[in-house]
C-alpha atoms as a PDB file:
ATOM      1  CA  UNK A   1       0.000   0.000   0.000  1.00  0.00           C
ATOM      2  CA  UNK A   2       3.028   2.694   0.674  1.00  0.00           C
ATOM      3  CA  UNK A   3       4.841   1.816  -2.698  1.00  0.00           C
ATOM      4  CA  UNK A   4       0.966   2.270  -4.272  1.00  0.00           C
ATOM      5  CA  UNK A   5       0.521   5.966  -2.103  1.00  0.00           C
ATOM      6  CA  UNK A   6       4.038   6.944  -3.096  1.00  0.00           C
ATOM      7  CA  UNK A   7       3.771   6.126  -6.789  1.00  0.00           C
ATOM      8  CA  UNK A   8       0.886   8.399  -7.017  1.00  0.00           C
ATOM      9  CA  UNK A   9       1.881  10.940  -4.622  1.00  0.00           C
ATOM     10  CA  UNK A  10       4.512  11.716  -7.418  1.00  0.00           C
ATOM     11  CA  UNK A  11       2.216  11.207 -10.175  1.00  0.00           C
ATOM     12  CA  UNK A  12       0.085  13.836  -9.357  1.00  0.00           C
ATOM     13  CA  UNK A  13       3.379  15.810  -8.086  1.00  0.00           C
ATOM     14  CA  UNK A  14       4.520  16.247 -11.384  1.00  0.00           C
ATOM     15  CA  UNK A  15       1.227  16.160 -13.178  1.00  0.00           C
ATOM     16  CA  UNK A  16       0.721  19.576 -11.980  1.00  0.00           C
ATOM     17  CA  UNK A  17       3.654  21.322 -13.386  1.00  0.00           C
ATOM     18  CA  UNK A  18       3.066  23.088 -16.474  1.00  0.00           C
ATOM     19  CA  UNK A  19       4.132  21.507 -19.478  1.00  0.00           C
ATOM     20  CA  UNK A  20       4.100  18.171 -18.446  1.00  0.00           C
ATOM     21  CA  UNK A  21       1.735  15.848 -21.153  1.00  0.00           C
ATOM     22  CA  UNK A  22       2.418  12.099 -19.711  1.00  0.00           C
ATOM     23  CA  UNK A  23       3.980  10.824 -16.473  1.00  0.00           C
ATOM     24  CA  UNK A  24       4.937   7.350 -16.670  1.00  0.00           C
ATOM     25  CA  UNK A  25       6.133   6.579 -12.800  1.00  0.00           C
ATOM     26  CA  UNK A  26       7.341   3.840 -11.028  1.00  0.00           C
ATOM     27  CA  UNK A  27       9.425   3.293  -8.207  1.00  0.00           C
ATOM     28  CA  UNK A  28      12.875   5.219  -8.154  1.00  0.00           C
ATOM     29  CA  UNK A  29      12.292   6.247 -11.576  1.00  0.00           C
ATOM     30  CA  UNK A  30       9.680   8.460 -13.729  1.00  0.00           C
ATOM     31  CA  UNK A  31       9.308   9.009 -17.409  1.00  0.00           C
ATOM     32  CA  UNK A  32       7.732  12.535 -18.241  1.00  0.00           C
ATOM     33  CA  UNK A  33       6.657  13.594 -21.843  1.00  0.00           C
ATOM     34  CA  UNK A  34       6.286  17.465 -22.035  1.00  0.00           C
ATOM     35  CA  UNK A  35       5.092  20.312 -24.278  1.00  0.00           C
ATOM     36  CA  UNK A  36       7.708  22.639 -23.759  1.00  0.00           C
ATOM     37  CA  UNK A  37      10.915  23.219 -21.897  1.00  0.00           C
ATOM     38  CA  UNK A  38      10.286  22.537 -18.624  1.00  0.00           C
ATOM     39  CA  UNK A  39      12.627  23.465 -16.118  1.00  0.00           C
ATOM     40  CA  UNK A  40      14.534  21.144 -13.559  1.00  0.00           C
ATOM     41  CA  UNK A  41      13.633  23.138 -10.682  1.00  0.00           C
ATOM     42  CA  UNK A  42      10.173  23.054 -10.992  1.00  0.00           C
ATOM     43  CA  UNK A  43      10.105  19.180 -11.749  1.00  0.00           C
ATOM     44  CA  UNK A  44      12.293  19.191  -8.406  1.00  0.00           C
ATOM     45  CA  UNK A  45      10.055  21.301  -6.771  1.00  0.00           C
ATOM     46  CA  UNK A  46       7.046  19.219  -7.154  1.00  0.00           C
ATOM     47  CA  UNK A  47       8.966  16.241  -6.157  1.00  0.00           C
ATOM     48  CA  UNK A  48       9.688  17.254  -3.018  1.00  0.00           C
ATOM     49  CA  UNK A  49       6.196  18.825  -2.225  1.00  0.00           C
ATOM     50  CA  UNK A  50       5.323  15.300  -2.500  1.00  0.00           C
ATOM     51  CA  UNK A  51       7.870  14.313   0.289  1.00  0.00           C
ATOM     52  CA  UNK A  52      10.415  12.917  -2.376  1.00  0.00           C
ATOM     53  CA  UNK A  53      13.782  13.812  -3.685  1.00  0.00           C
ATOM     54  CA  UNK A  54      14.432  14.066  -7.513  1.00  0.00           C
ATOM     55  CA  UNK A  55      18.147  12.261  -7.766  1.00  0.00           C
ATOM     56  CA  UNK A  56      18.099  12.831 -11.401  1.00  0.00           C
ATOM     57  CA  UNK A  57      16.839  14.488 -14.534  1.00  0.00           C
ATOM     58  CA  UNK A  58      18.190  13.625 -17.551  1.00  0.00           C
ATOM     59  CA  UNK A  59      16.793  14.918 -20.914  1.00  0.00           C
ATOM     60  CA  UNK A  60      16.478  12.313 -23.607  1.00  0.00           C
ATOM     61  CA  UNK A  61      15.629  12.852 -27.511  1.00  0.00           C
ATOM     62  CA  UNK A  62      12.546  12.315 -28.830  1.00  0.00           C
ATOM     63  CA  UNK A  63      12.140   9.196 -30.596  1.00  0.00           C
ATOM     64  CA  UNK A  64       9.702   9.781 -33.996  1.00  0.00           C
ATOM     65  CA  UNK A  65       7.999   6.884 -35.482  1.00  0.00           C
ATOM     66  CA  UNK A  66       9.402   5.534 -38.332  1.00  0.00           C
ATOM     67  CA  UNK A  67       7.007   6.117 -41.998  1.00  0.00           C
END
């Protein structure tokens, strides 16, 4: 039940910064698809609203589907 409250204490963390599309989390890790630049800060922000520390942020390229 805590791994369950956790999981969607962040979801709902990061859900609320601006920008953010699609949160994919899991434990220790957390996928985000956004519209614009969004800044570190505020992703750490939220995180730790939620009781949580952001380790982490890496920005990866978006993948485009192949036609």
């Amino acid at each position: 039940m805590v791994a369950v409250h956790a999981r969607h204490a962040v979801f709902q963390a990061l859900a609320a910064v601006p920008g953010i599309l699609r949160a994919d989390v899991e434990l220790g890790r957390a996928e985000l698809e956004c519209a614009d630049a969004v800044e570190e800060v505020a992703l750490r922000e939220a995180i730790e609203a939620a009781g949580f520390t952001l380790r982490e942020c890496r920005v990866l390229p978006r993948m485009l589907p192949m036609l």
